[in-house]
N, C-alpha and C. Protein backbone atom coordinates (compact mmCIF):
# COMPACT_ATOMS: atom_id res chain seq x y z
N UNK A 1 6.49 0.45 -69.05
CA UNK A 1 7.84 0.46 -68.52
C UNK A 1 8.37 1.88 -68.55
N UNK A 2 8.92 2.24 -67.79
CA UNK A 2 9.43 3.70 -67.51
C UNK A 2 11.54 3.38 -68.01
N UNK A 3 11.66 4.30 -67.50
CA UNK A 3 13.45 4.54 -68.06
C UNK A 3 14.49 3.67 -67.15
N UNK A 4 14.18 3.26 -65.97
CA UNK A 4 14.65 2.44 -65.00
C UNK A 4 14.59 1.10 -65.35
N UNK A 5 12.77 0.84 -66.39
CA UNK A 5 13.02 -0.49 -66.44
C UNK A 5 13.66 -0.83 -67.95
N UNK A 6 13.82 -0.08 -68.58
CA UNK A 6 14.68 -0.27 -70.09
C UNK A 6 16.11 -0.18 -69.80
N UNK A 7 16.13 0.56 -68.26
CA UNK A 7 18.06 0.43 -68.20
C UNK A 7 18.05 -0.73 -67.76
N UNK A 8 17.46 -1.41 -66.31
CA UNK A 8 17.46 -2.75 -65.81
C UNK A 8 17.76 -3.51 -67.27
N UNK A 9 16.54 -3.82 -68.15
CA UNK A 9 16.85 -4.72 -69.25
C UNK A 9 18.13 -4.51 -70.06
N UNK A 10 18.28 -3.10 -70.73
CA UNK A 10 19.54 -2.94 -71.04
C UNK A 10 20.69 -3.38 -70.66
N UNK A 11 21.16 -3.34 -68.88
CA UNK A 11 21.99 -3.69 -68.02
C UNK A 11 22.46 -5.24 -67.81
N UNK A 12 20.92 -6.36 -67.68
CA UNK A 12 20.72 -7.48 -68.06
C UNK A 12 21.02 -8.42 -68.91
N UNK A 13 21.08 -7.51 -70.17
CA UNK A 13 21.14 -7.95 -71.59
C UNK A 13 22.96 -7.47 -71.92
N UNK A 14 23.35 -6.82 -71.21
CA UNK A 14 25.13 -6.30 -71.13
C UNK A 14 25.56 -7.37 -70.52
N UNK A 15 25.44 -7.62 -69.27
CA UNK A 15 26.26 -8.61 -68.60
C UNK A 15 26.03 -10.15 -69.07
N UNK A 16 24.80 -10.42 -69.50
CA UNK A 16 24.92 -11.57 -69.95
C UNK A 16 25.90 -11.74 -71.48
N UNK A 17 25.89 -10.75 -71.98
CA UNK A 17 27.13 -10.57 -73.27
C UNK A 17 28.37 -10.72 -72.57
N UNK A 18 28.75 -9.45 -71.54
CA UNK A 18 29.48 -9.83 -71.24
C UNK A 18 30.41 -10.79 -70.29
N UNK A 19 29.88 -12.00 -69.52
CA UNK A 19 29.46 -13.05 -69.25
C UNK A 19 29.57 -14.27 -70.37
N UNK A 20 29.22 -14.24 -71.39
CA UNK A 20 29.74 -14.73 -72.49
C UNK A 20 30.82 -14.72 -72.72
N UNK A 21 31.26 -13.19 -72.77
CA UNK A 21 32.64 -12.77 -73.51
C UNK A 21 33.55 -13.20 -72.86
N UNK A 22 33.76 -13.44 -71.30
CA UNK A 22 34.58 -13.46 -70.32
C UNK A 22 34.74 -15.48 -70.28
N UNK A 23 33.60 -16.55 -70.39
CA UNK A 23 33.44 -17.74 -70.05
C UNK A 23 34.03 -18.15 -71.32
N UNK A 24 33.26 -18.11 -72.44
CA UNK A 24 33.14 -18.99 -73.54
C UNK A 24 34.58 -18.31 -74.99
N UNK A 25 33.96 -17.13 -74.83
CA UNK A 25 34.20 -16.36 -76.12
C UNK A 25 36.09 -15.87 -75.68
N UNK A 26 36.29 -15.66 -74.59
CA UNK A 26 37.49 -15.06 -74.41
C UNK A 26 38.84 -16.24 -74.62
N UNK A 27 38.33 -17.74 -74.40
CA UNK A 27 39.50 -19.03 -74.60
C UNK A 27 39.56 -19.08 -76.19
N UNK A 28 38.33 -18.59 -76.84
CA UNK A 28 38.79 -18.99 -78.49
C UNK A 28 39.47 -17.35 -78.78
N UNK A 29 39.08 -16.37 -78.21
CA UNK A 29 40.26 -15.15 -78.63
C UNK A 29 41.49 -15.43 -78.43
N UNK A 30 42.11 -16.34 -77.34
CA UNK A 30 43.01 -16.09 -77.02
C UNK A 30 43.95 -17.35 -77.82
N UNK A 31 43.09 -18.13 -78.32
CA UNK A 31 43.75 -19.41 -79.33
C UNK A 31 44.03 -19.00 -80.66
N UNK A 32 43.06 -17.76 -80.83
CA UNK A 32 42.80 -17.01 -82.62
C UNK A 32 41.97 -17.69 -83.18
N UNK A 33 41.14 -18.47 -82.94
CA UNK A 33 40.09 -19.16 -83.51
C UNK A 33 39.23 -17.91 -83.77
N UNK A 34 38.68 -16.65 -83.00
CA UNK A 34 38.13 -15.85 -83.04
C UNK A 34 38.86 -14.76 -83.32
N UNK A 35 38.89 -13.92 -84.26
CA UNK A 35 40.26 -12.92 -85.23
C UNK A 35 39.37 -11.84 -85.45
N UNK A 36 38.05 -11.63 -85.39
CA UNK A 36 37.38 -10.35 -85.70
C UNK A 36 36.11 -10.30 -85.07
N UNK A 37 35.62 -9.29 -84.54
CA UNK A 37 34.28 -9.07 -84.05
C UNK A 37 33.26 -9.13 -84.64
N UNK A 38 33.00 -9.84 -86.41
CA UNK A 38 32.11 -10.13 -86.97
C UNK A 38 32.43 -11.47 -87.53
N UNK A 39 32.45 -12.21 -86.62
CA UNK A 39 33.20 -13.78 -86.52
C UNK A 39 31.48 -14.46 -86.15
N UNK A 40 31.85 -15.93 -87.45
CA UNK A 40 30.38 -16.69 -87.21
C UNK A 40 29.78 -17.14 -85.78
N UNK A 41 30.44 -17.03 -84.99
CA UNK A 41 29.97 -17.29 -83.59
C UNK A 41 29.50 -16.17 -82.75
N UNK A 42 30.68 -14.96 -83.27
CA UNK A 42 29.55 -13.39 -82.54
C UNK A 42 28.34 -13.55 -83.01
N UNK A 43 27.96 -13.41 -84.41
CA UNK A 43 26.98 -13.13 -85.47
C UNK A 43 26.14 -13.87 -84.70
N UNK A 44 26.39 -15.38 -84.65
CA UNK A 44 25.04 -16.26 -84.42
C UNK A 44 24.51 -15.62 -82.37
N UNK A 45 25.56 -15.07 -81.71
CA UNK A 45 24.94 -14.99 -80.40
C UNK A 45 24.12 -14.13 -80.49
N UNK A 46 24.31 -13.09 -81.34
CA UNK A 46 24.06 -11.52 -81.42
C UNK A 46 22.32 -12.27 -82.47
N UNK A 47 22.57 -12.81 -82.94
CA UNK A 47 20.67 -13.51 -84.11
C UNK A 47 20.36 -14.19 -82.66
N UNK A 48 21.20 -15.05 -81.75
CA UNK A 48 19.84 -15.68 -80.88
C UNK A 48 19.54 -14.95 -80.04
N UNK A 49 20.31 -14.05 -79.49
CA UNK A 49 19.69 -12.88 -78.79
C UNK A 49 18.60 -12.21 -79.45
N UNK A 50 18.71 -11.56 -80.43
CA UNK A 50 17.46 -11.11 -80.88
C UNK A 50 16.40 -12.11 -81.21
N UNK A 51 16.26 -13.42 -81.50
CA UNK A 51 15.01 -13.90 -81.13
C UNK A 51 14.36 -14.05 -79.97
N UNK A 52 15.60 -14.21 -79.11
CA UNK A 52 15.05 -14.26 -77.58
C UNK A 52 14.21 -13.24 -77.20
N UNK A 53 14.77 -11.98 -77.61
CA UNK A 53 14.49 -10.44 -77.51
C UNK A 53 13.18 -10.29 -77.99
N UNK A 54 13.40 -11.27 -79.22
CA UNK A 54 11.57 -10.76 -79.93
C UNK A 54 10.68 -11.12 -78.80
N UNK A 55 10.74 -12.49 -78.50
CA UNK A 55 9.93 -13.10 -77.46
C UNK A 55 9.43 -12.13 -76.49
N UNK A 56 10.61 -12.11 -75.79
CA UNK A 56 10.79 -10.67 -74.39
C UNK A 56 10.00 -9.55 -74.67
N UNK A 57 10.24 -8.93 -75.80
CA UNK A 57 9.30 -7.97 -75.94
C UNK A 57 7.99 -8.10 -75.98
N UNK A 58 7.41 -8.95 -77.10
CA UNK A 58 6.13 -9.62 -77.13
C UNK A 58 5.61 -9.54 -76.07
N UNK A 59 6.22 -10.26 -74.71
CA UNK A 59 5.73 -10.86 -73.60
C UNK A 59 5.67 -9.21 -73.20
N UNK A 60 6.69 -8.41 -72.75
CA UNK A 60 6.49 -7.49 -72.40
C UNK A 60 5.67 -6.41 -72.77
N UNK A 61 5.08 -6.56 -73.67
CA UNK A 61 3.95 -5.28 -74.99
C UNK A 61 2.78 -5.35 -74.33
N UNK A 62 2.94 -6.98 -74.36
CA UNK A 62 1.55 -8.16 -74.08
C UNK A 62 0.48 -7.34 -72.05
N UNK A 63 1.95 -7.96 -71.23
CA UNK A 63 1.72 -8.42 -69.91
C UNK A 63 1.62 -6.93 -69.35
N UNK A 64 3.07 -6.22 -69.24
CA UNK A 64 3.36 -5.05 -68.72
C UNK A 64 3.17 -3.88 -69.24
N UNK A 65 2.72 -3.68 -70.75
CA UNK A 65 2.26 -2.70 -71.49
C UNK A 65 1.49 -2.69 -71.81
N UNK A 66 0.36 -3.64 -71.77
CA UNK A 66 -0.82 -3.53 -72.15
C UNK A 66 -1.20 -3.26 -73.64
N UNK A 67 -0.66 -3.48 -74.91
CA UNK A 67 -0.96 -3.26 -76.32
C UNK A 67 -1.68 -4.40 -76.31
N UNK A 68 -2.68 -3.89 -77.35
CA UNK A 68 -3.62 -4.24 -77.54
C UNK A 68 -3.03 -5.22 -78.82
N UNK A 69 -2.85 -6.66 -78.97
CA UNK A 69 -2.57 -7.47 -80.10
C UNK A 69 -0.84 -7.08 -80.12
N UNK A 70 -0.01 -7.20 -80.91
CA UNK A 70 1.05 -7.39 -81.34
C UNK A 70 1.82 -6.15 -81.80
N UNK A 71 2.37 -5.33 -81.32
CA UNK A 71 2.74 -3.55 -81.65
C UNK A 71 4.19 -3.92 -82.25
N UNK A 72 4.24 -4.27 -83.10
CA UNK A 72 5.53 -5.08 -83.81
C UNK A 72 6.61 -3.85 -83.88
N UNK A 73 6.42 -2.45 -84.06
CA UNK A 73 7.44 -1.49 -84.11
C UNK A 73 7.91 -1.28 -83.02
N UNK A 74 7.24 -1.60 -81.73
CA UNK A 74 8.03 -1.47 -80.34
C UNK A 74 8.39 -3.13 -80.35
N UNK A 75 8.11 -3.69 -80.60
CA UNK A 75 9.12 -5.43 -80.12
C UNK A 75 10.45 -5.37 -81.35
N UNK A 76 10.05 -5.03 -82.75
CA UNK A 76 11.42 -4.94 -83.05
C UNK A 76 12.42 -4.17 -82.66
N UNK A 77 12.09 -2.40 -82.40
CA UNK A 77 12.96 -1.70 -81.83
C UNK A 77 13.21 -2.15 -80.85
N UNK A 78 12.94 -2.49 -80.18
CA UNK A 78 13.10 -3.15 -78.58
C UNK A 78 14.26 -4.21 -78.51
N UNK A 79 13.89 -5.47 -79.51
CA UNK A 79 14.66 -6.12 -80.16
C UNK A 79 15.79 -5.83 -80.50
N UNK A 80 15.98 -4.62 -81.09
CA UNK A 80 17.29 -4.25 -82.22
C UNK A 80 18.47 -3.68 -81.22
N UNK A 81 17.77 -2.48 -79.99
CA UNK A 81 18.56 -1.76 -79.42
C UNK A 81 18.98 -2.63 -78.36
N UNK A 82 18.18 -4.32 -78.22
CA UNK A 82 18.76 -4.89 -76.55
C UNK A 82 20.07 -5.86 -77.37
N UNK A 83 19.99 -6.05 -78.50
CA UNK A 83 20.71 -6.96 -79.42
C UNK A 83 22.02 -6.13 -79.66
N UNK A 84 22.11 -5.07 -79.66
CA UNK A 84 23.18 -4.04 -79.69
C UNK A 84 23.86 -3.58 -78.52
N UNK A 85 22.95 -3.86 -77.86
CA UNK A 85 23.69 -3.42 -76.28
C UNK A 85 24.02 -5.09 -75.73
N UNK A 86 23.71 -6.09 -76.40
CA UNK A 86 24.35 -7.86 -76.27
C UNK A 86 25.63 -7.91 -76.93
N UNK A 87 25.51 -7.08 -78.22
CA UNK A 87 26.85 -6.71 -78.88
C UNK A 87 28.16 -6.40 -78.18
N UNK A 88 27.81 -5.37 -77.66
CA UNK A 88 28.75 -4.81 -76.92
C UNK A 88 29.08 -5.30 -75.95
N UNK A 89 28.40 -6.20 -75.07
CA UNK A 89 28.61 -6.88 -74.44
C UNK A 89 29.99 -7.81 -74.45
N UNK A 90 29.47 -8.06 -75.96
CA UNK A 90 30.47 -9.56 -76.12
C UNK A 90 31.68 -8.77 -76.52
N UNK A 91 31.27 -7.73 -77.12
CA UNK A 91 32.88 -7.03 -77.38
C UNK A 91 33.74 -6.23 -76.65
N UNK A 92 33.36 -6.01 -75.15
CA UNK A 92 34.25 -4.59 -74.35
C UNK A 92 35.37 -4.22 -75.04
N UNK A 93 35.84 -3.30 -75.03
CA UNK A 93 37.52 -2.81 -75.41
C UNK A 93 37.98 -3.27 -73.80
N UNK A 94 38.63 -4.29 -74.34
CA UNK A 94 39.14 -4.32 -72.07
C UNK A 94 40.60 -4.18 -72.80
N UNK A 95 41.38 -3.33 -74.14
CA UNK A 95 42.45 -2.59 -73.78
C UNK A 95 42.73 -1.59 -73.05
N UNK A 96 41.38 -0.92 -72.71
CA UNK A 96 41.51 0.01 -71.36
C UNK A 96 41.10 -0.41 -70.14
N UNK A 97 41.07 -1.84 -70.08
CA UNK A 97 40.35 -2.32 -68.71
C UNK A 97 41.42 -2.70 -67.90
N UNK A 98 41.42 -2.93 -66.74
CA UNK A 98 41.94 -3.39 -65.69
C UNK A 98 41.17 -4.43 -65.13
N UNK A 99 41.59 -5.76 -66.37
CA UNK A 99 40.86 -6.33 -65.80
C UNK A 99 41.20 -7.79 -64.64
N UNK A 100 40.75 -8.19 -63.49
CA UNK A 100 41.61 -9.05 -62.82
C UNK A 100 42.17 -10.24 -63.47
N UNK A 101 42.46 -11.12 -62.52
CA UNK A 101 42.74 -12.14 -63.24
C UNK A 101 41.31 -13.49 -62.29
């Protein structure tokens, strides 16, 4: 994978956070059920993302990278940085957004 295809995934792995943030996650902010960005329901999206992620990588080490057996320091990093950029996802600051209605 070259730098195009780690932004694609990167990019992928944003909108579906934020996509979350906007459907599901934004009716319990706005009730206060959700009061902090390390709230049991971020936590758990942000852990199933990274299993998903493990998978993804695996598959990707495997199919499109060609490693030979299981290169576990590129599927976790891989893992860690798409799980962080899912983070953010779910969290935008949209106090500077303009965002529609």
């Amino acid at each position: 994978m070259n730098f195009l295809g780690y932004l694609l995934l990167g990019s992928v792995v944003y909108v579906i956070g934020f996509m979350l943030n906007q459907k599901v996650l934004a009716a319990k902010r706005a009730s206060g059920e959700i009061t902090s960005p390390a709230h049991r329901t971020i936590i758990s999206l942000v852990l199933g993302c990274f299993v998903v992620m493990l998978a993804v990588s695996a598959l990707i080490g495997h199919f499109l990278l060609h490693h030979q057996g299981f290169n576990w320091a590129f599927i976790v990093v891989n893992s860690l940085v798409a799980s962080v950029v899912f983070y953010f996802g779910l969290n935008p600051d949209t106090s500077r957004m303009n965002l529609p209605d």
